[in-house]
C-alpha atoms as a PDB file:
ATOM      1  CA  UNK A   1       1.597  38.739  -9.226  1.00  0.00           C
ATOM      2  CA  UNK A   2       0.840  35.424 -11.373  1.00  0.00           C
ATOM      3  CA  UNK A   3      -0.860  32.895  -9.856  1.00  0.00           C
ATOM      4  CA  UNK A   4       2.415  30.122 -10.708  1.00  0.00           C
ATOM      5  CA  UNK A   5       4.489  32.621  -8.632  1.00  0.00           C
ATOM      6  CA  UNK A   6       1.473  32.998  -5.658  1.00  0.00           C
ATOM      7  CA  UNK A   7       1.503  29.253  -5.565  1.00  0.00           C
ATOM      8  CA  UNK A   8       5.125  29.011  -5.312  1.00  0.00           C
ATOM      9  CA  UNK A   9       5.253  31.858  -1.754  1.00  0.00           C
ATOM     10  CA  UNK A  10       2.517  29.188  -0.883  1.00  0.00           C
ATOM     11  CA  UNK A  11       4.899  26.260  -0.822  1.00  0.00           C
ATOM     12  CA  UNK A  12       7.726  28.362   0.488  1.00  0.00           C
ATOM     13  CA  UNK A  13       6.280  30.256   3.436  1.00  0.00           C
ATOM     14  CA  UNK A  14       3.928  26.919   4.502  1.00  0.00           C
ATOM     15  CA  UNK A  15       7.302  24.889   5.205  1.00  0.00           C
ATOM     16  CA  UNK A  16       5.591  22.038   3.464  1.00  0.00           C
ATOM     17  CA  UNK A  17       8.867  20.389   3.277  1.00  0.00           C
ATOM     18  CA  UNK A  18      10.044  21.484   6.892  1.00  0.00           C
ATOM     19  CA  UNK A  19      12.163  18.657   8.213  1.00  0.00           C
ATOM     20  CA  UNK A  20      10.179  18.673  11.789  1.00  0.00           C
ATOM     21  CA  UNK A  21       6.887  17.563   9.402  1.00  0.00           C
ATOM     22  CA  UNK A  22       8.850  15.036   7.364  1.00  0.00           C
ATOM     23  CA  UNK A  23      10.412  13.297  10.546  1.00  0.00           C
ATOM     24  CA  UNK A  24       6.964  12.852  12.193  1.00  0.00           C
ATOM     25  CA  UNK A  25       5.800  11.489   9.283  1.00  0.00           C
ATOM     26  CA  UNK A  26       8.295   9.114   8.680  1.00  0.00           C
ATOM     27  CA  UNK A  27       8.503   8.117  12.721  1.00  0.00           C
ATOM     28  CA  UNK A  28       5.095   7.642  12.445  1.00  0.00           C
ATOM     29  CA  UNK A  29       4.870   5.064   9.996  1.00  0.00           C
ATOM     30  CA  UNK A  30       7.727   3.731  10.307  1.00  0.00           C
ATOM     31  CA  UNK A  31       6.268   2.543  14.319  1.00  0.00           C
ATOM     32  CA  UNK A  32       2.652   1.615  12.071  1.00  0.00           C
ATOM     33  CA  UNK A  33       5.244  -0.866  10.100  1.00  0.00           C
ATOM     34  CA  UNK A  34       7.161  -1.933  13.703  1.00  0.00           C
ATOM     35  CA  UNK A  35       3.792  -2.655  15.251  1.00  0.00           C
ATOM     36  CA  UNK A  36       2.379  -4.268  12.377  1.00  0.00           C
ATOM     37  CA  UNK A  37       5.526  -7.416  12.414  1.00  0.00           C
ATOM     38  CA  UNK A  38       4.757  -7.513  16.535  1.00  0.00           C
ATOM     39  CA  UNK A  39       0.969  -8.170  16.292  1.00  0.00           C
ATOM     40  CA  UNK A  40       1.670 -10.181  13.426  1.00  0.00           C
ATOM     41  CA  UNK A  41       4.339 -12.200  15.387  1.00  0.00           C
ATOM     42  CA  UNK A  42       1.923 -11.998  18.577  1.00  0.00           C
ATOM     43  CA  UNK A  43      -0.650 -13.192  16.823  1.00  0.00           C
ATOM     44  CA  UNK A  44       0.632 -16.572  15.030  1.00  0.00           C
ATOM     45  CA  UNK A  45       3.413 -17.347  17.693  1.00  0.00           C
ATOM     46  CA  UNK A  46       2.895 -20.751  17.844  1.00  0.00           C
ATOM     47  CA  UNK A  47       3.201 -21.247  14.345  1.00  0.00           C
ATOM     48  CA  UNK A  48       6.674 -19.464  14.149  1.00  0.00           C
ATOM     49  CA  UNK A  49      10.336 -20.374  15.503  1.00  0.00           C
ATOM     50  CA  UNK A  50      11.333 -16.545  15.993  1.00  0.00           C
ATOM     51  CA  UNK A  51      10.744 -13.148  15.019  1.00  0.00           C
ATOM     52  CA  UNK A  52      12.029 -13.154  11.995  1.00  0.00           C
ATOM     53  CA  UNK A  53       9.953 -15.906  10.783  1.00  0.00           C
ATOM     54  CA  UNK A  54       7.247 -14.078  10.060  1.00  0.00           C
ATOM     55  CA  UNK A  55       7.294 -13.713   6.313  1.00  0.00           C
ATOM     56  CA  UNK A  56       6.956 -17.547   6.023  1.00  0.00           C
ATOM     57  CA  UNK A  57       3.269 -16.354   6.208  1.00  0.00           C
ATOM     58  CA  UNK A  58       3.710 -14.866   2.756  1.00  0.00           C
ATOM     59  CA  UNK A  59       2.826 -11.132   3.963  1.00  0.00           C
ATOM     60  CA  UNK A  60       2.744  -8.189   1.588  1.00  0.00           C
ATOM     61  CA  UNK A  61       2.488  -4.551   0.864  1.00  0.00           C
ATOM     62  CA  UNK A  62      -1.074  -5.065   1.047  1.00  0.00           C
ATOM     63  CA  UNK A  63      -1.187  -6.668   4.584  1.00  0.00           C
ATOM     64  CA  UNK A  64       0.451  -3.648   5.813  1.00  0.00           C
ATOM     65  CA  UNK A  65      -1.574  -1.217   4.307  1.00  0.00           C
ATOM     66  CA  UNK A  66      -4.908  -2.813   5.369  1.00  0.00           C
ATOM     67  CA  UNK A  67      -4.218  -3.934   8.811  1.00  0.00           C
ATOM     68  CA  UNK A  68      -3.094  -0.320  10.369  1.00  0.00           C
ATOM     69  CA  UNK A  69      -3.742   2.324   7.552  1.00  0.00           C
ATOM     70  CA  UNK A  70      -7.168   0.641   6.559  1.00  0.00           C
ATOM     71  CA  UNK A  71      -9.423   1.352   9.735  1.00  0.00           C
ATOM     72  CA  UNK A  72     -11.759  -1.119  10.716  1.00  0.00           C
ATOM     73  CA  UNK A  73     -15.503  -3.071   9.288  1.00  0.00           C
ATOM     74  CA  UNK A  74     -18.352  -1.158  10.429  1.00  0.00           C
ATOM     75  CA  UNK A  75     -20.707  -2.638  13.532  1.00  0.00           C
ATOM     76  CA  UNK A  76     -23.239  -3.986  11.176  1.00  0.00           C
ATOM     77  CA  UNK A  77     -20.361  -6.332   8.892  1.00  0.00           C
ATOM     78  CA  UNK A  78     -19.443  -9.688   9.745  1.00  0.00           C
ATOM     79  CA  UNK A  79     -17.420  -8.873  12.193  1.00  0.00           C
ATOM     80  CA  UNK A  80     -16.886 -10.091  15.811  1.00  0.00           C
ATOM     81  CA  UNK A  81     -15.698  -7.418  17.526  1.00  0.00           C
ATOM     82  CA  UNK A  82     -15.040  -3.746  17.217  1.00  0.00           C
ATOM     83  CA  UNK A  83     -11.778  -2.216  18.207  1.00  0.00           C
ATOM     84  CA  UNK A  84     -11.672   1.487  17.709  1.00  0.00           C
ATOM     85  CA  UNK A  85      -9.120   2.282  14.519  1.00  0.00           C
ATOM     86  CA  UNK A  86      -6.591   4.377  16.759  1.00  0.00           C
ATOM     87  CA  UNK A  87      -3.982   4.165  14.212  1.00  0.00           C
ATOM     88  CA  UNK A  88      -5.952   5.501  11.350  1.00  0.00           C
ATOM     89  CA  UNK A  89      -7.606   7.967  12.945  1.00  0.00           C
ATOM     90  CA  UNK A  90      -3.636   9.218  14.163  1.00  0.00           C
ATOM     91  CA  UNK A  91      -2.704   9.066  10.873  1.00  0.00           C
ATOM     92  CA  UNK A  92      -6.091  11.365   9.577  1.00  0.00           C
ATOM     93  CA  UNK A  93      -5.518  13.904  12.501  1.00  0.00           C
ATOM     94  CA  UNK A  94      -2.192  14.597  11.960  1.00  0.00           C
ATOM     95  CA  UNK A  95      -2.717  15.375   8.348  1.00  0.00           C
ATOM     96  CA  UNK A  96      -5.312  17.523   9.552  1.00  0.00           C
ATOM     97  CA  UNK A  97      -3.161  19.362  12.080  1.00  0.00           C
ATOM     98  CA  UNK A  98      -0.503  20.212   9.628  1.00  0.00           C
ATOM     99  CA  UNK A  99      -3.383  21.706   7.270  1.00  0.00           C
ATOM    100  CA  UNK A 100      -4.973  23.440   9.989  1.00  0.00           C
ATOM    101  CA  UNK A 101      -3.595  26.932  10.099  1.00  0.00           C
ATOM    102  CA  UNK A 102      -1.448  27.945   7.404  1.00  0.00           C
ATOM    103  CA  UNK A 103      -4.544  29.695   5.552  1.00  0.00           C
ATOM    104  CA  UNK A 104      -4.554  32.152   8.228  1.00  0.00           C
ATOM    105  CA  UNK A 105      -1.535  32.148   9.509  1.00  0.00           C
ATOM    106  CA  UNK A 106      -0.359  33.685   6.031  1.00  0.00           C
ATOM    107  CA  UNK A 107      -3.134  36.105   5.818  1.00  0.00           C
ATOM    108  CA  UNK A 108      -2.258  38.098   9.099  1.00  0.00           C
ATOM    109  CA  UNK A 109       1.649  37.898   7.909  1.00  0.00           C
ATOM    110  CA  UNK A 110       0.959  39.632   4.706  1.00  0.00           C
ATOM    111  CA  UNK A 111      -1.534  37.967   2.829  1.00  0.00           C
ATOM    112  CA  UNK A 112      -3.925  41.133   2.936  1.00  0.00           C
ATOM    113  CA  UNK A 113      -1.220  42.499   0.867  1.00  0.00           C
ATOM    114  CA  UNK A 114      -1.078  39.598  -1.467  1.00  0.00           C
ATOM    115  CA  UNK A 115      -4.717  39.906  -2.346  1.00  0.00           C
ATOM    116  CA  UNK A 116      -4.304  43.352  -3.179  1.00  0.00           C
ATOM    117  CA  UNK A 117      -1.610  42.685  -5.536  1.00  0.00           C
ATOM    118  CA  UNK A 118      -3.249  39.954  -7.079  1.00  0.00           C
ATOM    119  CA  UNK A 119      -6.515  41.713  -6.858  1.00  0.00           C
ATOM    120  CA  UNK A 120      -8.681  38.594  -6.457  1.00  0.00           C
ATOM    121  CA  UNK A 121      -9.408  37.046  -3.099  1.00  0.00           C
ATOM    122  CA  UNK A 122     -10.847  34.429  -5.419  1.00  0.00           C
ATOM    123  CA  UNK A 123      -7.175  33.244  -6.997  1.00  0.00           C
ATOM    124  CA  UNK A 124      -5.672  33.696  -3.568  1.00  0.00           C
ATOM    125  CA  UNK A 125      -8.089  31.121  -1.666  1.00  0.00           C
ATOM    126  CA  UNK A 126      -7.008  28.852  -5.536  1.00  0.00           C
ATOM    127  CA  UNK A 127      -3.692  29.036  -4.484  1.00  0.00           C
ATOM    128  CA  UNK A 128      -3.963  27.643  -0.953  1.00  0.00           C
ATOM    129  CA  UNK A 129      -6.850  24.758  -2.000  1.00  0.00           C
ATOM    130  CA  UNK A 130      -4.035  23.911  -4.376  1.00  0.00           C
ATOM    131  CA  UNK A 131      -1.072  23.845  -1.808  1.00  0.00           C
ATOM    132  CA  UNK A 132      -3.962  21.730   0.494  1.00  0.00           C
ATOM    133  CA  UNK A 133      -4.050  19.317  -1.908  1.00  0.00           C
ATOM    134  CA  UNK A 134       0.013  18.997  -2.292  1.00  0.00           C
ATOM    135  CA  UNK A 135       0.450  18.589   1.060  1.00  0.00           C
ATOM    136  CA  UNK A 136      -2.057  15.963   1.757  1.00  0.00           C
ATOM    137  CA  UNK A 137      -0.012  14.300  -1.547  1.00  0.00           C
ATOM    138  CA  UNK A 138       3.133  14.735  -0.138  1.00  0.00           C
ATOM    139  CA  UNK A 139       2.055  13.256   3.168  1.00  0.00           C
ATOM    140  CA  UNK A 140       0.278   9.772   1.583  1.00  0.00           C
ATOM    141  CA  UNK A 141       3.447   9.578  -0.403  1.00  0.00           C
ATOM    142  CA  UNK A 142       5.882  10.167   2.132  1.00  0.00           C
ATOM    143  CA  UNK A 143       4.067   7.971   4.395  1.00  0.00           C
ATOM    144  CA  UNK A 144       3.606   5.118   1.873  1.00  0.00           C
ATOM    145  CA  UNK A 145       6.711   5.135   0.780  1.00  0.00           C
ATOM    146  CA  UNK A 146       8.518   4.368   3.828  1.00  0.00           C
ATOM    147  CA  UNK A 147       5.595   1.650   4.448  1.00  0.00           C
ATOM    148  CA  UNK A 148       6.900   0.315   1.334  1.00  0.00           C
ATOM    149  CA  UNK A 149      10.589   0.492   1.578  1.00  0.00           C
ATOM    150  CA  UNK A 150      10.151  -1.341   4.818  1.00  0.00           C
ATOM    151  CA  UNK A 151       8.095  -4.216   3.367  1.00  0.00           C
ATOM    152  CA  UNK A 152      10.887  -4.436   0.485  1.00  0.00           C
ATOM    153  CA  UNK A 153      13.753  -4.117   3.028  1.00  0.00           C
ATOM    154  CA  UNK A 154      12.243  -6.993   5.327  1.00  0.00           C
ATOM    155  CA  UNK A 155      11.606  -9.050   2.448  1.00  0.00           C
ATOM    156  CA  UNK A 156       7.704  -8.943   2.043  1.00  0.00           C
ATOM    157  CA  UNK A 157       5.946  -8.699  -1.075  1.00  0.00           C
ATOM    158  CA  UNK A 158       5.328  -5.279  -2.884  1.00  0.00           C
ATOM    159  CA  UNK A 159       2.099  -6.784  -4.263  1.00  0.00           C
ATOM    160  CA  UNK A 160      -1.114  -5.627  -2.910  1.00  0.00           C
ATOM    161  CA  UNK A 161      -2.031  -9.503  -2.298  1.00  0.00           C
ATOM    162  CA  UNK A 162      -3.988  -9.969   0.797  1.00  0.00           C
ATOM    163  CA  UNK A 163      -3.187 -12.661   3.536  1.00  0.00           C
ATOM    164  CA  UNK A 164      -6.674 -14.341   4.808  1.00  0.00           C
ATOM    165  CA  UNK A 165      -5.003 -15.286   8.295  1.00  0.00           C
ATOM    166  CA  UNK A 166      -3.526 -11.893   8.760  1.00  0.00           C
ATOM    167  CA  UNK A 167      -6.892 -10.698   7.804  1.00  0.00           C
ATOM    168  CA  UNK A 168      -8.922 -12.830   9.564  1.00  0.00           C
ATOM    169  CA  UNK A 169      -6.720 -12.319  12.782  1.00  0.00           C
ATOM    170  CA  UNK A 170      -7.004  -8.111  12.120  1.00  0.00           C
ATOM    171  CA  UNK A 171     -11.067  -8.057  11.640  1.00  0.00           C
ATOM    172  CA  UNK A 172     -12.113 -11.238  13.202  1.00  0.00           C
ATOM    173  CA  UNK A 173     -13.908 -12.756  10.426  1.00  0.00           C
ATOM    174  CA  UNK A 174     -12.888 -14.210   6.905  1.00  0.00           C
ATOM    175  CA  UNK A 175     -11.586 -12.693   3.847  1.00  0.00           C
ATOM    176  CA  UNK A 176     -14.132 -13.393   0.798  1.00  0.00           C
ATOM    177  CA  UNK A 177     -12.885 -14.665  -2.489  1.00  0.00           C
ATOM    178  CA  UNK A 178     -13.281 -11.518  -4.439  1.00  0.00           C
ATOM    179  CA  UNK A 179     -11.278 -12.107  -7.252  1.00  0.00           C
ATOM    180  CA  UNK A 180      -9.843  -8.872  -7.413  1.00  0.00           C
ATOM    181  CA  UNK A 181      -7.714  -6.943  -9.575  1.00  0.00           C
ATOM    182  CA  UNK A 182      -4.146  -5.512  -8.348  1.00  0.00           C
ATOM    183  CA  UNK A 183      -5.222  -2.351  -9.866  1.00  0.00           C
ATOM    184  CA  UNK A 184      -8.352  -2.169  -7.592  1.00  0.00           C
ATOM    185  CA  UNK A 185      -6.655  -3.083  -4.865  1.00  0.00           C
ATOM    186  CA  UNK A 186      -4.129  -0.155  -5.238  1.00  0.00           C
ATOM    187  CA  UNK A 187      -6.846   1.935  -6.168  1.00  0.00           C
ATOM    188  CA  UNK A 188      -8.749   1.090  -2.581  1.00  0.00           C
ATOM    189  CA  UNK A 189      -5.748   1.114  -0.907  1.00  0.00           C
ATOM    190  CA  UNK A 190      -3.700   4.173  -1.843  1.00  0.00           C
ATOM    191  CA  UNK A 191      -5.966   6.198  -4.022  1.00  0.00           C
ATOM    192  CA  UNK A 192      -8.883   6.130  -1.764  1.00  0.00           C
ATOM    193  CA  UNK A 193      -7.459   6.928   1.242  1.00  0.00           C
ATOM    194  CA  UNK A 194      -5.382  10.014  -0.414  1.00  0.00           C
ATOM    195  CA  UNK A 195      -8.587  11.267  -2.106  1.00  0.00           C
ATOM    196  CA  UNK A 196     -10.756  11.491   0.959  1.00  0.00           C
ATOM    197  CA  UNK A 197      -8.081  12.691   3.071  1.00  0.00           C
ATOM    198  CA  UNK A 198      -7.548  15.576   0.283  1.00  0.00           C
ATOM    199  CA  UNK A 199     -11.517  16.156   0.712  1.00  0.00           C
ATOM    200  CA  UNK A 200     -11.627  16.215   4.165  1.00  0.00           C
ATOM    201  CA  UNK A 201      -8.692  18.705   4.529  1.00  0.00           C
ATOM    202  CA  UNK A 202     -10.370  20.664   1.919  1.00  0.00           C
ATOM    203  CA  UNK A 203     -13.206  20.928   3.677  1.00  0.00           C
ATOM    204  CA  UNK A 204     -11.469  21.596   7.014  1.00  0.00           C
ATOM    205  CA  UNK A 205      -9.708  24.797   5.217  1.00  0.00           C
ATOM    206  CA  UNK A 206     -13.324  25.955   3.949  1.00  0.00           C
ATOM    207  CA  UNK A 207     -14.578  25.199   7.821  1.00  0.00           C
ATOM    208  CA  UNK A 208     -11.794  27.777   9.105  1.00  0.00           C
ATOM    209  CA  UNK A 209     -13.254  30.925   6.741  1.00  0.00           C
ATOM    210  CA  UNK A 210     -16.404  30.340   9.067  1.00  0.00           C
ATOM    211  CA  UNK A 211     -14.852  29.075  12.015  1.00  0.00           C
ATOM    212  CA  UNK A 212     -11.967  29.424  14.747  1.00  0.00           C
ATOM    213  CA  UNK A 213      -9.222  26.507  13.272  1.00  0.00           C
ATOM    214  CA  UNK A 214      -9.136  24.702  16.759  1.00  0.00           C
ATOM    215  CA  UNK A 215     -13.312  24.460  16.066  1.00  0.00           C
ATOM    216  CA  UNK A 216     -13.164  23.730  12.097  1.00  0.00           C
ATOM    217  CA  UNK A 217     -10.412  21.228  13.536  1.00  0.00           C
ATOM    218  CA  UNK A 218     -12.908  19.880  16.475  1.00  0.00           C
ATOM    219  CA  UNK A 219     -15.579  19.680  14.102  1.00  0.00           C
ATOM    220  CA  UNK A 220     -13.556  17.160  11.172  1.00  0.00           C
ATOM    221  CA  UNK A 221     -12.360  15.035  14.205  1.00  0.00           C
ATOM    222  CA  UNK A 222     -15.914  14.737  14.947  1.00  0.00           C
ATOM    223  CA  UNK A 223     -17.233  14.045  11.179  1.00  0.00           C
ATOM    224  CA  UNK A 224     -14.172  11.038  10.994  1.00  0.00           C
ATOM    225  CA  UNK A 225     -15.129   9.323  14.225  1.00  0.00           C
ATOM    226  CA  UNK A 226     -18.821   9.688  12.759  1.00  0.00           C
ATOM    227  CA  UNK A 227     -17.489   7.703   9.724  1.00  0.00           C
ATOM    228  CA  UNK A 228     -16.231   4.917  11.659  1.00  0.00           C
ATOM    229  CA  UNK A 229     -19.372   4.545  13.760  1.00  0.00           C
ATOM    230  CA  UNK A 230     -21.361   4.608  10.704  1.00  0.00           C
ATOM    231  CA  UNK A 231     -21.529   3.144   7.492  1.00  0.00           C
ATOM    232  CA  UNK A 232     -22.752   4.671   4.583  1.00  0.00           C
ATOM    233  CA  UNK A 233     -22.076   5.309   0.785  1.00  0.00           C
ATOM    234  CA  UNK A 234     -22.865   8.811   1.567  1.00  0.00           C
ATOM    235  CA  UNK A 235     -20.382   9.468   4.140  1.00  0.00           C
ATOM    236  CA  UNK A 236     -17.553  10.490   2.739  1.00  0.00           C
ATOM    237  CA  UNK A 237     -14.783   8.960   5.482  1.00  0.00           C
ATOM    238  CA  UNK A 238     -15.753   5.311   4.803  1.00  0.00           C
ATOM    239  CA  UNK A 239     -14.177   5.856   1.451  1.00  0.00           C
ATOM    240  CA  UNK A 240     -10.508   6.495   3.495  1.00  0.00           C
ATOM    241  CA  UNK A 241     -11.607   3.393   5.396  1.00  0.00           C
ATOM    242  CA  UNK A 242     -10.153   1.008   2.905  1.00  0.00           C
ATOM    243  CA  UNK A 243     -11.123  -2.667   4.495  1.00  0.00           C
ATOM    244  CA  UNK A 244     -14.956  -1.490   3.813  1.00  0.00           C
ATOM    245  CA  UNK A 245     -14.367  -1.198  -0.057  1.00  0.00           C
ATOM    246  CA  UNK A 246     -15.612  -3.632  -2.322  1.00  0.00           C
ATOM    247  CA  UNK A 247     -12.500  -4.654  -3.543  1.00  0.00           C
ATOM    248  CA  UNK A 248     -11.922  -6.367  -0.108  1.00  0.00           C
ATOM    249  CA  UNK A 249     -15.511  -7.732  -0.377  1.00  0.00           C
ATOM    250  CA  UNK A 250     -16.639  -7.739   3.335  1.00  0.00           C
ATOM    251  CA  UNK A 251     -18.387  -4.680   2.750  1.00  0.00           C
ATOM    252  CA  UNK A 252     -19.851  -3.284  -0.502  1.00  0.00           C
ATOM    253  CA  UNK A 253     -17.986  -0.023  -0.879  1.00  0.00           C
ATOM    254  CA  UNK A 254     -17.233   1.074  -4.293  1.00  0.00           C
ATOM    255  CA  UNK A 255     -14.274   2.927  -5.462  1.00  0.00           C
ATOM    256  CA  UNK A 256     -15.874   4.739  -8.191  1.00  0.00           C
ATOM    257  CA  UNK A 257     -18.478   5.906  -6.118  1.00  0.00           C
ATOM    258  CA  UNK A 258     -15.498   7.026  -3.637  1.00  0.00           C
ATOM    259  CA  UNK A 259     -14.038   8.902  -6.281  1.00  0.00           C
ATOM    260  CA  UNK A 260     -17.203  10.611  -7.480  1.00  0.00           C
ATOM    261  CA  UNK A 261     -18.007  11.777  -3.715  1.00  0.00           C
ATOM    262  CA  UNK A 262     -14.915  13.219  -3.150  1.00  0.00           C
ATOM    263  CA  UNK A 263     -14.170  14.990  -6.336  1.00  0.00           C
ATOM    264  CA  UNK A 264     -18.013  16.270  -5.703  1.00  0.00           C
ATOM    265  CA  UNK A 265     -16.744  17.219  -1.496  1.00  0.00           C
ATOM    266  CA  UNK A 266     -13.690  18.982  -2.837  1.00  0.00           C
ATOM    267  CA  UNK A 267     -15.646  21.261  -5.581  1.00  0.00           C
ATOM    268  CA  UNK A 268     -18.112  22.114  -2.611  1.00  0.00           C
ATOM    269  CA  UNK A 269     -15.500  23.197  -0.472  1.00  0.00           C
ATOM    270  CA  UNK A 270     -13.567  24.978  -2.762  1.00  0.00           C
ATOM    271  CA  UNK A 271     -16.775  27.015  -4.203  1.00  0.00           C
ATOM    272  CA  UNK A 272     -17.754  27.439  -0.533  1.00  0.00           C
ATOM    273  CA  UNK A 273     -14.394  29.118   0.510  1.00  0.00           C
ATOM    274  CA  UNK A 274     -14.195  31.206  -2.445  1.00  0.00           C
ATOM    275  CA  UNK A 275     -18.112  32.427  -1.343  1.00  0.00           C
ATOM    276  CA  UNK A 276     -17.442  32.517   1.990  1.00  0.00           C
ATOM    277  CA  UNK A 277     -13.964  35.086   1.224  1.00  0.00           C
ATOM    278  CA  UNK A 278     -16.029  36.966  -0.755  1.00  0.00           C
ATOM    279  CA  UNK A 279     -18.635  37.886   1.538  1.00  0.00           C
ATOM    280  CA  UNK A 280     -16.341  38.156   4.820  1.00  0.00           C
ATOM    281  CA  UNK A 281     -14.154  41.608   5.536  1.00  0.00           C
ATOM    282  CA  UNK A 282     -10.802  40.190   5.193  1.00  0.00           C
ATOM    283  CA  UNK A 283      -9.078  43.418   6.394  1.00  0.00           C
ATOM    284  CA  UNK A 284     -11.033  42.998  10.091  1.00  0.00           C
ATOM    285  CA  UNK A 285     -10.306  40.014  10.681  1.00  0.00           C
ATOM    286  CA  UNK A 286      -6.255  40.708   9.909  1.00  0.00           C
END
């Protein structure tokens, strides 16, 4: 069996494009979007006639993104308060369920066999780190996409352009003058996010080899609530915290570190899950 054709059973048998997946998904963000106009409209209601006044306060793609896919500043920025990021961590989770069990779930249902005809466990554990990585893209782009078909529809700006009231009103304290780019804006607001989300799935995949899923799953919840409670360029779920990137400018973030420490997470966790296959009797645990 090539590995093209191993790849393909992969995306086949995972139902990666099951319609139950794609309409959670799309509910999901598509209430992130709904809740985003009514804080928005809760938030500056004396300053509008109605609810459908709300993109006199020149809101974008951006706004949407940041405020309930972005997370929240750490204890130690500038901000006033500290309100847990339920929405992100929702979003995170449920990426994480969907990528939780397929890995084994194929191996009692024939993958022994598959191995044998491919004769490397190696190429096998390839295949699924690749269809890990799809579905994590399919998910940001799924989810994005309806984020951004609803700010087009509802006549907000595509632009990544941030709003200082909306921000200020989202993290209680102001939006610095950074100055920057709309390519590193989309870079810590879409790429980001995606690329440490593929990392930590990655990793979460490796964590089942050693682990029982619901504990490899336990144990990522734990290491993204550990990101939000502290800051630091080593941790690699800040980086999927977008409002703590540089390019924001509250907090010193930056993206190319992000992209180094995730590119560095997913190598570990795919050399550690090929190791870890190697050295475990795949036929007892069948």
């Amino acid at each position: 069996m090539k590995f093209f054709n191993l790849f393909r059973y992969d995306l086949r048998r995972s139902r990666l494009f099951s319609p139950g997946r794609i309409a959670v998904t799309a509910g999901l963000f598509s209430f992130l979007f709904l809740c985003f106009c009514v804080d928005v409209f809760q938030g500056f209601y004396f300053e509008l006639k109605s609810f459908w006044e709300i993109n006199s306060l020149s809101l974008s793609f951006g706004d949407v993104l940041l405020s309930k896919t972005g997370g929240i500043l750490p204890l130690n920025a500038q901000s006033q308060s500290f309100l847990f990021p339920t929405e992100w961590l929702a979003i995170q989770m449920l990426l994480c369920y969907f990528t939780l069990g397929y890995m084994q779930e194929d191996f009692t249902r024939g993958g022994a066999q598959v191995i044998t005809r491919m004769g490397s466990k190696t190429l096998w554990w390839l295949s699924k780190c690749l269809w890990n990585v799809c579905s994590v893209t399919l998910f940001f782009c799924l989810g994005y996409g309806i984020l951004f078909l609803l700010t087009v529809l509802t006549g907000k700006s595509p632009a990544f352009t941030l709003n200082p009231s909306v921000f200020a009103f989202y993290f209680s304290c102001s939006l610095p003058e950074t100055g920057a780019a709309q390519s590193e804006l989309f870079l810590a607001l879409c790429v980001l996010p995606w690329l440490t989300a593929a990392a930590v799935n990655l990793v979460q995949m490796a964590l089942t080899i050693f682990l029982k899923p619901a504990y490899a799953y336990f144990a990522t919840g734990c290491w993204l609530i550990v990101g939000v409670y502290y800051a630091h360029a080593l941790l690699l779920p800040n980086y999927g915290l977008s409002v703590r990137s540089g390019a924001v400018g509250v907090y010193g973030f930056q993206s190319v570190t992000g992209v180094l420490l995730c590119l560095g997470t997913m190598a570990l966790a795919v050399a550690a899950g090929a190791l870890g296959l190697r050295r475990k009797d795949m036929i007892a645990r069948a």
